[in-house]
C-alpha atoms as a PDB file:
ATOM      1  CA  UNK A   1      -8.484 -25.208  10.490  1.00  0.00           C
ATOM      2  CA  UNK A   2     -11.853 -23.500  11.513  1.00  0.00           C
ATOM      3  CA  UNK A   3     -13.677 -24.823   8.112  1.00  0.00           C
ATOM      4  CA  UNK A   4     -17.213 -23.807   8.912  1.00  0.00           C
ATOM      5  CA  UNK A   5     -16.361 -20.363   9.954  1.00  0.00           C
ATOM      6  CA  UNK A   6     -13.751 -20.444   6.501  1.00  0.00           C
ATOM      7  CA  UNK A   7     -16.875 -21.450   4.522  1.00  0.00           C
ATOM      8  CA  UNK A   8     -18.985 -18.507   6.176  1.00  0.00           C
ATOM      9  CA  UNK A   9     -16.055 -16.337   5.717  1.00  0.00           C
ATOM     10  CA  UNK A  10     -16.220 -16.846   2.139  1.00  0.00           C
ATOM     11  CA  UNK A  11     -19.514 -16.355   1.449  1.00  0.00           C
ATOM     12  CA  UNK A  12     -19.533 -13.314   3.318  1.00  0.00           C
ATOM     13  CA  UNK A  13     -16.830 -12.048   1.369  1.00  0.00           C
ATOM     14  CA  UNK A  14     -18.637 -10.400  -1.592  1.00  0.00           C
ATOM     15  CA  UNK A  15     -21.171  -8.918   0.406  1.00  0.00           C
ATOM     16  CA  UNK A  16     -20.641  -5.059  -0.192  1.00  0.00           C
ATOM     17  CA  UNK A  17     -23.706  -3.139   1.798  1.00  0.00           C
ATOM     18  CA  UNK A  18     -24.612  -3.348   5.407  1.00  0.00           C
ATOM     19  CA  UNK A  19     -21.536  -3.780   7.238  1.00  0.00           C
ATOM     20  CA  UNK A  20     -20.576  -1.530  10.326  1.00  0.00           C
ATOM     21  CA  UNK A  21     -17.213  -0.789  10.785  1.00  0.00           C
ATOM     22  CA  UNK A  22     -17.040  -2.998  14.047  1.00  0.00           C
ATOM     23  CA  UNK A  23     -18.147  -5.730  11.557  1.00  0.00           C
ATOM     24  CA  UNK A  24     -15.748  -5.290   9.524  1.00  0.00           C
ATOM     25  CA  UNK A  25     -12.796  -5.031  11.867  1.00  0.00           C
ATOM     26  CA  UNK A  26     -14.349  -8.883  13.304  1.00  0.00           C
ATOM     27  CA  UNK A  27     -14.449 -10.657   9.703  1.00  0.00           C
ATOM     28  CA  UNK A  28     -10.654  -9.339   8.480  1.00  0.00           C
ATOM     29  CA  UNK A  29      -9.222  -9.740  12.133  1.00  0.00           C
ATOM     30  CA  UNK A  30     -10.708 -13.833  11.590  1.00  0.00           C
ATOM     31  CA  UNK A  31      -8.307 -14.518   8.673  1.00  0.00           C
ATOM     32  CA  UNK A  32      -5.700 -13.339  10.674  1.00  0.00           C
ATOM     33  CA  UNK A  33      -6.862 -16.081  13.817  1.00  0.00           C
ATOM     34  CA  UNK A  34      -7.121 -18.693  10.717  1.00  0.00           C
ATOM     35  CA  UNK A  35      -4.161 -17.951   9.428  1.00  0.00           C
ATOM     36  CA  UNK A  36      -2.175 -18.986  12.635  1.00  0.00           C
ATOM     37  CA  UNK A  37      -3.786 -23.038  12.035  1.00  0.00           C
ATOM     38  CA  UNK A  38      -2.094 -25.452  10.486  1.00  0.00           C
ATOM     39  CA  UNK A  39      -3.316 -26.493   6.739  1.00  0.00           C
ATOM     40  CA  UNK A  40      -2.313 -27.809   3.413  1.00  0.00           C
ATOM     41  CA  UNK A  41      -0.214 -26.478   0.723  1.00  0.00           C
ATOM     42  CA  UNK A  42      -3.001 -24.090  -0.552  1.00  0.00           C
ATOM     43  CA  UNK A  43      -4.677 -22.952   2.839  1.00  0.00           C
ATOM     44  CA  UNK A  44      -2.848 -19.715   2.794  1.00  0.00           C
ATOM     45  CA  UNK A  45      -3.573 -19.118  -0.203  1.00  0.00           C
ATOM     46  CA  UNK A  46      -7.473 -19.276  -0.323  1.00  0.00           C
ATOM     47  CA  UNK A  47      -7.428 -17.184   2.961  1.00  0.00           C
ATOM     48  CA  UNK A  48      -5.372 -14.329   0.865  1.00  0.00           C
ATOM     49  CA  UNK A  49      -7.615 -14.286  -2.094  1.00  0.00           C
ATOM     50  CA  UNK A  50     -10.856 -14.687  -0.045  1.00  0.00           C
ATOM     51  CA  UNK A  51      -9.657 -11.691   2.470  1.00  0.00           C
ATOM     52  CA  UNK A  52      -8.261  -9.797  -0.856  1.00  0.00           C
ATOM     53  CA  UNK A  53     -12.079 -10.307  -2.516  1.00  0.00           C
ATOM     54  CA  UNK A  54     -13.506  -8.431   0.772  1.00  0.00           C
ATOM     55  CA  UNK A  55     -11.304  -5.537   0.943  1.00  0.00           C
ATOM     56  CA  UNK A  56     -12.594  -4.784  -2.786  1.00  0.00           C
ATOM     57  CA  UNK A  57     -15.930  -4.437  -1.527  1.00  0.00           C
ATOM     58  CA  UNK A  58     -14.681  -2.077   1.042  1.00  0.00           C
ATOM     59  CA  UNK A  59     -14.783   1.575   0.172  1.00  0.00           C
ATOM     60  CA  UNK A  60     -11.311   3.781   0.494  1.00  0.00           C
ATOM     61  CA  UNK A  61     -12.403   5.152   4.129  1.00  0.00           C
ATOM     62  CA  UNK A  62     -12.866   1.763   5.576  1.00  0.00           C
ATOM     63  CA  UNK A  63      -9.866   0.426   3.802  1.00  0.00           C
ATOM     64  CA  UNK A  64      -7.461   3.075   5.280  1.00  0.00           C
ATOM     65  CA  UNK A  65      -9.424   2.130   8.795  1.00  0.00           C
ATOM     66  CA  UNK A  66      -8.738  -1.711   8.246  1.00  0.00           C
ATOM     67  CA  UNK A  67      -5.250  -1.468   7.190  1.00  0.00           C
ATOM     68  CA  UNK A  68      -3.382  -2.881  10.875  1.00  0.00           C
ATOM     69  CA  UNK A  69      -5.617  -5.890   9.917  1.00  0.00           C
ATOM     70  CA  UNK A  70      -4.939  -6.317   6.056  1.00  0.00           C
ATOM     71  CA  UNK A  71      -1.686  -5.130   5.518  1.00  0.00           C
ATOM     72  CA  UNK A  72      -0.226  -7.942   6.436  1.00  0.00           C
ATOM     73  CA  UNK A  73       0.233 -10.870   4.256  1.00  0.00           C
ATOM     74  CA  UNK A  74      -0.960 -14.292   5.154  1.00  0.00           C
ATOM     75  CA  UNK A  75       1.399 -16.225   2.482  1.00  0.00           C
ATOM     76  CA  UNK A  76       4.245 -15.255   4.265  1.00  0.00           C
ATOM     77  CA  UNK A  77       5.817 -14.449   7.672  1.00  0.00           C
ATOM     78  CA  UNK A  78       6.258 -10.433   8.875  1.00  0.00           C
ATOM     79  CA  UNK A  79       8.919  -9.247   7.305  1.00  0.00           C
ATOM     80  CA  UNK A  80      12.210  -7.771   8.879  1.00  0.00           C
ATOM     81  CA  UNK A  81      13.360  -5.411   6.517  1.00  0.00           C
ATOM     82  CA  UNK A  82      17.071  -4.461   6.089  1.00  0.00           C
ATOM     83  CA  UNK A  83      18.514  -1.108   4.785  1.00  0.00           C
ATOM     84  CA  UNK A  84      19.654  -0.748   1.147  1.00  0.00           C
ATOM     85  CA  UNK A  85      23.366  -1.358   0.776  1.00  0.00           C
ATOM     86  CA  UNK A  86      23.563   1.623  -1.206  1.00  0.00           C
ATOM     87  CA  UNK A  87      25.638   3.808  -1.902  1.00  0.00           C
ATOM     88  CA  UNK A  88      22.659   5.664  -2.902  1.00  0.00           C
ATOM     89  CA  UNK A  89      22.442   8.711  -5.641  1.00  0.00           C
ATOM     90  CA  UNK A  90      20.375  11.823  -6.326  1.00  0.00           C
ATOM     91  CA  UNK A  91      18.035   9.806  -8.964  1.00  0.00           C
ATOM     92  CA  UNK A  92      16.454  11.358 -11.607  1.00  0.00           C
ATOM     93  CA  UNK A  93      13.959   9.809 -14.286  1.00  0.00           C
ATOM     94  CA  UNK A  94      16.834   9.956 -16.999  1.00  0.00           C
ATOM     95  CA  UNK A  95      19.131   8.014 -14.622  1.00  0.00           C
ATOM     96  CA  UNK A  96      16.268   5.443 -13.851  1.00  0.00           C
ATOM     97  CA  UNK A  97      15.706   4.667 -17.163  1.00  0.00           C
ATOM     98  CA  UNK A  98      18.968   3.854 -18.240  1.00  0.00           C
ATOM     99  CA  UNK A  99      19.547   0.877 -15.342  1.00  0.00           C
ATOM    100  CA  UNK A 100      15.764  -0.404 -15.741  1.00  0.00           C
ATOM    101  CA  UNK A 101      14.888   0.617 -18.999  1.00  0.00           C
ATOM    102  CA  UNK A 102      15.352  -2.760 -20.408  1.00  0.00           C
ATOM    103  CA  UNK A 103      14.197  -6.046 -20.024  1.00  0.00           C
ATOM    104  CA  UNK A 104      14.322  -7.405 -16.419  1.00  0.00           C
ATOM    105  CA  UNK A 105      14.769 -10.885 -15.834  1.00  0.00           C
ATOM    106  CA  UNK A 106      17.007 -13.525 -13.105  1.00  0.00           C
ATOM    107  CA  UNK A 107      16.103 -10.759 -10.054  1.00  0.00           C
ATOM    108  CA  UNK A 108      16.012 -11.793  -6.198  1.00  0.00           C
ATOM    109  CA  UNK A 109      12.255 -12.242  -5.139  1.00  0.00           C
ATOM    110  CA  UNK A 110      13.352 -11.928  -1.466  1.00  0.00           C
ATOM    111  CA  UNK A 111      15.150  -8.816  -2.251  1.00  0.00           C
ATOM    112  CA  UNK A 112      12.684  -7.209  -3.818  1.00  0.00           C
ATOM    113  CA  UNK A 113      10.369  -7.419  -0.985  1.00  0.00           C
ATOM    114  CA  UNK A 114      12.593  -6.849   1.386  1.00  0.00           C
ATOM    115  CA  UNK A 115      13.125  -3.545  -0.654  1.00  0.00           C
ATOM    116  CA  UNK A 116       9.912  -2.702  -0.800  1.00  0.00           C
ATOM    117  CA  UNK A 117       9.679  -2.534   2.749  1.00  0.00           C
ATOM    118  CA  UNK A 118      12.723  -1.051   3.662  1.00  0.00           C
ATOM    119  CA  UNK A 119      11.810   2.210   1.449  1.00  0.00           C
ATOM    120  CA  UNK A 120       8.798   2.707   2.949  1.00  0.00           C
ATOM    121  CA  UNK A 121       6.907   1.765  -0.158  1.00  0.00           C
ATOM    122  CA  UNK A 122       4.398  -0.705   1.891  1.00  0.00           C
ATOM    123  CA  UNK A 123       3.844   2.096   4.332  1.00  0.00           C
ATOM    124  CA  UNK A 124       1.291   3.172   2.224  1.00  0.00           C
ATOM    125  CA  UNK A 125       0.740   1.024  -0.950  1.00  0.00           C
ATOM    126  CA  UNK A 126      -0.596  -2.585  -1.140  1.00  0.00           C
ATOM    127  CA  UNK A 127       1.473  -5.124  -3.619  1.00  0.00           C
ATOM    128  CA  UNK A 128       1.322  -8.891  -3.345  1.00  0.00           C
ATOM    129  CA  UNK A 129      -1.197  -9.445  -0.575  1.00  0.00           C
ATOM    130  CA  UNK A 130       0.484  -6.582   2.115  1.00  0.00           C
ATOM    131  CA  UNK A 131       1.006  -3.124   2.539  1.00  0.00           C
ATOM    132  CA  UNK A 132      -1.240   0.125   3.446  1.00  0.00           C
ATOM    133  CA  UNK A 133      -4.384   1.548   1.699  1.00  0.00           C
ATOM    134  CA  UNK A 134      -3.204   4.978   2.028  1.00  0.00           C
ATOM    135  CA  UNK A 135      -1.710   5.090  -1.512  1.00  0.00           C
ATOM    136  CA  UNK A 136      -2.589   3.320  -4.575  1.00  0.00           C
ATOM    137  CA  UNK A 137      -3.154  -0.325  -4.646  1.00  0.00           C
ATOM    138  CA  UNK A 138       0.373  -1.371  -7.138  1.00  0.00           C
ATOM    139  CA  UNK A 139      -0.710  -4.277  -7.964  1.00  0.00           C
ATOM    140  CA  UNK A 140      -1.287  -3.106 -11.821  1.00  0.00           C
ATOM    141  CA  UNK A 141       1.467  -0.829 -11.839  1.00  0.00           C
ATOM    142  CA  UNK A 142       3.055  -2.927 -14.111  1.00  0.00           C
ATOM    143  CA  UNK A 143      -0.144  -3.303 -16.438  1.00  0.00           C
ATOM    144  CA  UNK A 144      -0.822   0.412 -16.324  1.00  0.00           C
ATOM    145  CA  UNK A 145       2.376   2.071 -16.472  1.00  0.00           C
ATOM    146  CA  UNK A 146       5.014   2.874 -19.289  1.00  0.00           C
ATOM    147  CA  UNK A 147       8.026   2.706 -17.751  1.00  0.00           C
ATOM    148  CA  UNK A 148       8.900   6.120 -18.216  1.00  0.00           C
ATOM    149  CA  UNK A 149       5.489   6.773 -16.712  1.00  0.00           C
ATOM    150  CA  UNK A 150       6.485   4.693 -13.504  1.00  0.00           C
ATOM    151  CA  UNK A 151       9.463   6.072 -12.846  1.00  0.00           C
ATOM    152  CA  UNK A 152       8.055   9.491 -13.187  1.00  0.00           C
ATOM    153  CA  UNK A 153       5.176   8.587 -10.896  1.00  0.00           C
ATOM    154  CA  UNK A 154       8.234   7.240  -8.051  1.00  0.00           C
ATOM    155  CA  UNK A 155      10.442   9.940  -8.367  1.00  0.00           C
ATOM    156  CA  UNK A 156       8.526  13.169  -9.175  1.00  0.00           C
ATOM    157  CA  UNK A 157       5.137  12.198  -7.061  1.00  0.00           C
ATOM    158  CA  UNK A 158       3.355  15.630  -7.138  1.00  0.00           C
ATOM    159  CA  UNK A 159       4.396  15.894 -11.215  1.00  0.00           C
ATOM    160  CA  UNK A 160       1.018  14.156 -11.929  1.00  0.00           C
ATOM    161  CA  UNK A 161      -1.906  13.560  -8.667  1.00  0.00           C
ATOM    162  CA  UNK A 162      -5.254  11.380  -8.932  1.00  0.00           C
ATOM    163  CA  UNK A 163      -7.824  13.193  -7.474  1.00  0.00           C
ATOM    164  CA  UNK A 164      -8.450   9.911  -5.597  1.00  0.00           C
ATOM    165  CA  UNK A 165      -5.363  10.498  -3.473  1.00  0.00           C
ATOM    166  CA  UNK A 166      -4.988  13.937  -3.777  1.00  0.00           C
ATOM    167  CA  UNK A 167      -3.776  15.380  -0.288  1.00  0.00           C
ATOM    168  CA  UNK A 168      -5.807  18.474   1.461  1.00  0.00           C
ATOM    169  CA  UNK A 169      -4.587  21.283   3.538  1.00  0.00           C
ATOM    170  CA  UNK A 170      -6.821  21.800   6.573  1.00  0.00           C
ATOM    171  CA  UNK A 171      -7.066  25.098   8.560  1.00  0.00           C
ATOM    172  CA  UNK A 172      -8.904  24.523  11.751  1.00  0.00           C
ATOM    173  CA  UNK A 173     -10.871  26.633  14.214  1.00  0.00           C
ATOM    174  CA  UNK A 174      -8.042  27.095  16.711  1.00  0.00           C
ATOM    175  CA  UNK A 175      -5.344  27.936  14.048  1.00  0.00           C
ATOM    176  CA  UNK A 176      -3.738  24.334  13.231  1.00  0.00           C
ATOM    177  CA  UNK A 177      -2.810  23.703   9.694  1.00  0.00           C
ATOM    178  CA  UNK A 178      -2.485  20.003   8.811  1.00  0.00           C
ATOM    179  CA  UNK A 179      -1.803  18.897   5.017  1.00  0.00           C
ATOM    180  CA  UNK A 180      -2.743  14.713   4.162  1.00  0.00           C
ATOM    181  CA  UNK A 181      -5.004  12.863   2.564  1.00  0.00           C
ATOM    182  CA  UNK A 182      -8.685  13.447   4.047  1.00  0.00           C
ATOM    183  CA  UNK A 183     -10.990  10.620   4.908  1.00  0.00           C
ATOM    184  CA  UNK A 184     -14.031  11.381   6.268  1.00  0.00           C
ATOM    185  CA  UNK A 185     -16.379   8.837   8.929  1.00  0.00           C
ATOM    186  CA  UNK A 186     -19.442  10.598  10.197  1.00  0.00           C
ATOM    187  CA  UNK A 187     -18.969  13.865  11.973  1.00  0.00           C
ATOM    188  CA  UNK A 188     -15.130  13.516  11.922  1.00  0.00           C
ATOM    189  CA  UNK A 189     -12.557  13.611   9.541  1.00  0.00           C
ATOM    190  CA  UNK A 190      -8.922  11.745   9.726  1.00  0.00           C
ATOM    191  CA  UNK A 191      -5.717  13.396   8.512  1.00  0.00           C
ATOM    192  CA  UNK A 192      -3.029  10.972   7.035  1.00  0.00           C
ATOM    193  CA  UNK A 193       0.074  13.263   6.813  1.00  0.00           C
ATOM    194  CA  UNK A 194       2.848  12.753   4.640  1.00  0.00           C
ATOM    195  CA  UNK A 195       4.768  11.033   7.604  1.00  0.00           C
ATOM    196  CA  UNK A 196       4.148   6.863   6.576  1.00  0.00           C
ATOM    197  CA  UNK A 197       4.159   5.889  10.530  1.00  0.00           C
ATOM    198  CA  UNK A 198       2.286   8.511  12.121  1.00  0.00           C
ATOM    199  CA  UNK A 199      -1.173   7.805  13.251  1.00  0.00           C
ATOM    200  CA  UNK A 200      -3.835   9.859  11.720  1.00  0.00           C
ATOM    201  CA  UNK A 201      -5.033  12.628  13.082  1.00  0.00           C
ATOM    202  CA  UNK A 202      -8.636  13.166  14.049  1.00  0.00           C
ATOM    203  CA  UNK A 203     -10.717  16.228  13.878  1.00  0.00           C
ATOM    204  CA  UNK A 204     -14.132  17.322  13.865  1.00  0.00           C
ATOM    205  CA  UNK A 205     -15.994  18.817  10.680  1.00  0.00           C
ATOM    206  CA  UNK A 206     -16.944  21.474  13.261  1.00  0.00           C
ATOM    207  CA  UNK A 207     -13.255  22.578  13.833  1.00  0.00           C
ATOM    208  CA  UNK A 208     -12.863  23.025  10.183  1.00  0.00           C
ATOM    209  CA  UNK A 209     -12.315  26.435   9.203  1.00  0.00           C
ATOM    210  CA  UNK A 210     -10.819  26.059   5.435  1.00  0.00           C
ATOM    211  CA  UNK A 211     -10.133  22.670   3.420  1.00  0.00           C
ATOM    212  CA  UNK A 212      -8.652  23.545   0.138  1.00  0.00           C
ATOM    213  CA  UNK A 213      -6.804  21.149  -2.680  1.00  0.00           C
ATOM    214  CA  UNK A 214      -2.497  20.711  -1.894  1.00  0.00           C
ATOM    215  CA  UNK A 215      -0.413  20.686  -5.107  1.00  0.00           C
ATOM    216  CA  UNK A 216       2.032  18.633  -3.055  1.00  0.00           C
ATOM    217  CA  UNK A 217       1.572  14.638  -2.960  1.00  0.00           C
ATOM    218  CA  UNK A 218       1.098  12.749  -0.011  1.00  0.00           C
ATOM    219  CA  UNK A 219       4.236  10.483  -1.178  1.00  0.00           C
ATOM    220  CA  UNK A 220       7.830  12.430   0.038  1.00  0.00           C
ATOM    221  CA  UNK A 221      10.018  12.600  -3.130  1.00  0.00           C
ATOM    222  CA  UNK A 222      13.472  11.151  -3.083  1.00  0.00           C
ATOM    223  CA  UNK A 223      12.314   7.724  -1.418  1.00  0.00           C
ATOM    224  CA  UNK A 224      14.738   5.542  -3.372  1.00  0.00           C
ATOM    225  CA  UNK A 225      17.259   7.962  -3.424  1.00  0.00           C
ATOM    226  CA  UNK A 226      18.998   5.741  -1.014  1.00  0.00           C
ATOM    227  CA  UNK A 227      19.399   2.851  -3.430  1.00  0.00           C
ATOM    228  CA  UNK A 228      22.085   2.011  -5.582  1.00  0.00           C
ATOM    229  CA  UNK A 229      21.414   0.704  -9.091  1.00  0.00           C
ATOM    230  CA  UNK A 230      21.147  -3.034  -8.580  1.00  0.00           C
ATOM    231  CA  UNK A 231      19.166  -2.361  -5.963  1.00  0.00           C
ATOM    232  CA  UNK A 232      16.697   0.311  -8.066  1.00  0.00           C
ATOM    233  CA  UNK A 233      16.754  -3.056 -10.304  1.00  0.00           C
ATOM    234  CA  UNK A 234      15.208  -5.294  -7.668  1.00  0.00           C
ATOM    235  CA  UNK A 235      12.602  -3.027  -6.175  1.00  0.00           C
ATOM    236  CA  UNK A 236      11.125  -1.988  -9.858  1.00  0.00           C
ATOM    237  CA  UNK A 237      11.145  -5.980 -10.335  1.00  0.00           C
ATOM    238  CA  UNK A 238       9.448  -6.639  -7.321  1.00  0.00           C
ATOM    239  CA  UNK A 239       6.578  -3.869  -8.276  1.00  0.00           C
ATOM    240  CA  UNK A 240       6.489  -4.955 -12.026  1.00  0.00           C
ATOM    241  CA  UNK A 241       5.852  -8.710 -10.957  1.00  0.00           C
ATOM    242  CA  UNK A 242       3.033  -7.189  -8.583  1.00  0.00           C
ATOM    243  CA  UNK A 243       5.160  -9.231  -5.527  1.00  0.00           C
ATOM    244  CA  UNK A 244       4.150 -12.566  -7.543  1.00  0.00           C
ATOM    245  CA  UNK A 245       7.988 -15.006  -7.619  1.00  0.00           C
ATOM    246  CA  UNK A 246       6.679 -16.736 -10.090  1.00  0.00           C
ATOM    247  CA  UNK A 247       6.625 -13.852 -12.371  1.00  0.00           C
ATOM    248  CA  UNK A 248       9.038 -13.460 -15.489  1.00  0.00           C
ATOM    249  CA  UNK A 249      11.403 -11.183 -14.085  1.00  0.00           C
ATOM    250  CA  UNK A 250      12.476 -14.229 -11.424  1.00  0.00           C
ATOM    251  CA  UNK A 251      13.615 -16.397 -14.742  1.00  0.00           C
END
């Protein structure tokens, strides 16, 4: 392993002022180079939590910008999601709450994640060392959230918006409308619409016309509408445990 530059690495990594985006995009892209050497049982592991103490210092416009280089986790290989099983159901909160409502325990780690991916929950939301920056970190979901709360939060997005990712609705100078979350870098702004794999789109503060507040959240209702209840089960595990297998609901 590159130990100086790891040692460097970690010093660097609660330095919160003075970095240029280029700068940034150099340090996280080095944990992923580390990551590919060999190392002991805990080498992974200090790489996550030192790369994970950077992107705190990071604000929310340079997190969304670093995301192909953090959402990926370094404790475990790329995953290769598989669709739910279903048959899936027209969920409501009611419904939810009467196969989770209880107490969780002896779930599948492996299917949790695998969940997590395959309903495009990691498209924009970071749990257990992976996952975008688009969406709210979920990593104390679990800590913050009733469980009614939760499930209202999953299944009825736009019932309840943080102003932090509240999306906007552009009108530009040449007639375009375009609704997402608004990040803005200098004299440009970048547009994450409400589709999880499209690229943002970029626009000068010149070209805007009219930004106003959307009532609509940038998360598309009915995402786990495609799961059937064991399945429900293992992703609201999964985000409860905060992607941790050693958590209580894996006992």
């Amino acid at each position: 392993p590159p130990v100086r530059a790891i040692h460097f690495a970690a010093a660097l990594r609660n330095v919160k002022s003075a970095w240029t985006l280029e700068q940034r995009k150099k340090y996280f892209q080095f944990y992923l180079d580390a990551a590919k050497h060999p190392g002991g049982n805990s080498y992974a592991k200090f790489l996550q939590q030192f790369r994970d103490d950077a992107l705190l210092t990071c604000t929310d416009a340079e997190k969304i910008l670093l995301e192909p280089l953090t959402s990926q986790s370094l404790l475990a290989a790329p995953i290769q999601s598989t669709p739910p099983e279903g048959p899936g159901r027209k969920w409501t909160t009611a419904d939810a709450l009467v196969e989770v409502g209880g107490r969780l325990t002896r779930r599948n780690y492996d299917a949790g994640r695998n969940l997590f991916h395959a309903a495009n929950c990691a498209k924009c939301h970071r749990l257990g060392g992976e996952g975008g920056s688009v969406g709210p970190d979920l990593s104390t979901a679990g800590l913050k959230f009733s469980m009614p709360d939760l499930m209202d939060a999953i299944i009825e997005p736009s019932k309840a918006i943080s102003d932090q990712y509240a999306s906007q609705q552009i009108l530009t100078s040449d007639g375009r409308i375009l609704v997402g979350r608004v990040v803005e870098i200098g004299e440009q702004l970048y547009v994450y619409t409400v589709e999880a794999d499209a690229k943002p789109v970029v626009i000068a503060k010149d070209e805007v016309e009219q930004l106003s507040p959307s009532k609509i959240s940038q998360m598309p209702e009915a995402l786990i509408d495609t799961l059937n209840p064991e399945e429900l089960k293992e992703l609201i595990a999964y985000i409860l445990a905060a992607g941790d297998r050693r958590a209580p609901v894996y006992r």
